[in-house]
Protein backbone atom coordinates (compact mmCIF):
# COMPACT_ATOMS: atom_id res chain seq x y z
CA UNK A 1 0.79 7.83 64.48
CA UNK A 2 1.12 9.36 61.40
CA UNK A 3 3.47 9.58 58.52
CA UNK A 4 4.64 13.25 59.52
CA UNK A 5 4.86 12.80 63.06
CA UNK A 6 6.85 9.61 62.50
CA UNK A 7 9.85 10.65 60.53
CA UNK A 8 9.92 13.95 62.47
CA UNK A 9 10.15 11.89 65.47
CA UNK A 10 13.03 9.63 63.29
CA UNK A 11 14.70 12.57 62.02
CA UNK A 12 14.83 14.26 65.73
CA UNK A 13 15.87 10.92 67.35
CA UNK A 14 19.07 10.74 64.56
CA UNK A 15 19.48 14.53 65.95
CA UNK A 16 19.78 15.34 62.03
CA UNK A 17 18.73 18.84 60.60
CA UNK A 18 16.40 18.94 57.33
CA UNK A 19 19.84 19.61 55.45
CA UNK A 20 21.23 16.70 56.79
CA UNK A 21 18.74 14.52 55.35
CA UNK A 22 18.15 16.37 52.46
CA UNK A 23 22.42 15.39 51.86
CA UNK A 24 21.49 11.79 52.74
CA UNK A 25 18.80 11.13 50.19
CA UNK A 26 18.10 14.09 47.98
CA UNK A 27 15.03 15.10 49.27
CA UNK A 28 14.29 18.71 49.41
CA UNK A 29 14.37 20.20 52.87
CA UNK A 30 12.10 22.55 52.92
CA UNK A 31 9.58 20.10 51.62
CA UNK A 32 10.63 17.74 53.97
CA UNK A 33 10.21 20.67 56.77
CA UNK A 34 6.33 20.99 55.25
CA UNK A 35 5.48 17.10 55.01
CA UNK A 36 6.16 16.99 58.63
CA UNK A 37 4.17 19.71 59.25
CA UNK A 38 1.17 18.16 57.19
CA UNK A 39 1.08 20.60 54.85
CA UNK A 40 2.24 18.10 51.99
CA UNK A 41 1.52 14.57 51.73
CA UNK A 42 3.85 12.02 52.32
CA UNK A 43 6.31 11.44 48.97
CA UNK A 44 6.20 8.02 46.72
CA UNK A 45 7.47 5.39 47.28
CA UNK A 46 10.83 5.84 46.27
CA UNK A 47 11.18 8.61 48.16
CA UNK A 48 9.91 7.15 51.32
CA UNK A 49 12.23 4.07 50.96
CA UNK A 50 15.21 6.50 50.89
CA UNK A 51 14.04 8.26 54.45
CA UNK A 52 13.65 4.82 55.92
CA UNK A 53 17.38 4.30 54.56
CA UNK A 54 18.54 7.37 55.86
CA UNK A 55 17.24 6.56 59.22
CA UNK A 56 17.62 3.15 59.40
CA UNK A 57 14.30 2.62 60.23
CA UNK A 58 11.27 -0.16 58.89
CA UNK A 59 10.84 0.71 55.31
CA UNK A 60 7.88 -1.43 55.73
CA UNK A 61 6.85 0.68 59.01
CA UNK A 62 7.20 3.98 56.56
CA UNK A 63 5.35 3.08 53.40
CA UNK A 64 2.69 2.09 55.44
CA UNK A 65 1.84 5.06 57.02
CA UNK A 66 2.66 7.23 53.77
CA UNK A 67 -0.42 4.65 52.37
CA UNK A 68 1.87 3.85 49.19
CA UNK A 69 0.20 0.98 47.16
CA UNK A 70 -0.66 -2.12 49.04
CA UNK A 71 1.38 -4.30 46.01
CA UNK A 72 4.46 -1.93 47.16
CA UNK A 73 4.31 -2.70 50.59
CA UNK A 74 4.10 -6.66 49.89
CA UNK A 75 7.09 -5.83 47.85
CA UNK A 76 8.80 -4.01 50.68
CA UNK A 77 7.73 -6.99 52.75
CA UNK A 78 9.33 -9.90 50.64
CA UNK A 79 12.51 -7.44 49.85
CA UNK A 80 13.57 -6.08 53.24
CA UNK A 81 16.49 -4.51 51.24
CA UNK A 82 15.57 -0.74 50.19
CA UNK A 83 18.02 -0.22 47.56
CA UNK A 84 16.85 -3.54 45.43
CA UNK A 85 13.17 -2.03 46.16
CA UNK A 86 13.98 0.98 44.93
CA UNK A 87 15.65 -0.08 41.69
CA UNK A 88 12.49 -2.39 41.37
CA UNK A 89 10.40 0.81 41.59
């Protein structure tokens, strides 16, 4: 699976819109609509901590398939808490 089709499948599961999540974590929605299409690559880090946040899904799961640094994902591993991850970021 990849990164897109997973947090479209996430985002469709939560039943949220693109505007809906964009309220959530800031993201834009339109480029939100276009990474799950595959026509933009996944966002950093950050970004991808804040989706797995907003649906309340394995942060570790997420930065894995966006292929964020491997250091990141240890970081994400030892953390488990997204918004101390973030800050760390």
């Amino acid at each position: 699976m990849t990164f897109a089709e997973r947090i479209r499948e996430l985002r469709e599961s939560k039943g949220y819109s693109y505007r809906k999540v964009s309220e959530l974590t800031g993201f834009d929605y339109s480029n939100l609509s276009k990474i799950e299409k595959g026509r933009l690559n996944p966002p950093d880090a950050v970004w991808v901590i804040r989706l797995a946040n907003a649906y309340e899904a394995d942060m570790v799961e997420l930065l894995e398939l966006s292929h964020a640094a491997p250091e990141i994902i240890e970081l994400a591993r030892k953390s488990r808490e997204p918004r101390q991850l973030a800050l760390a970021l």
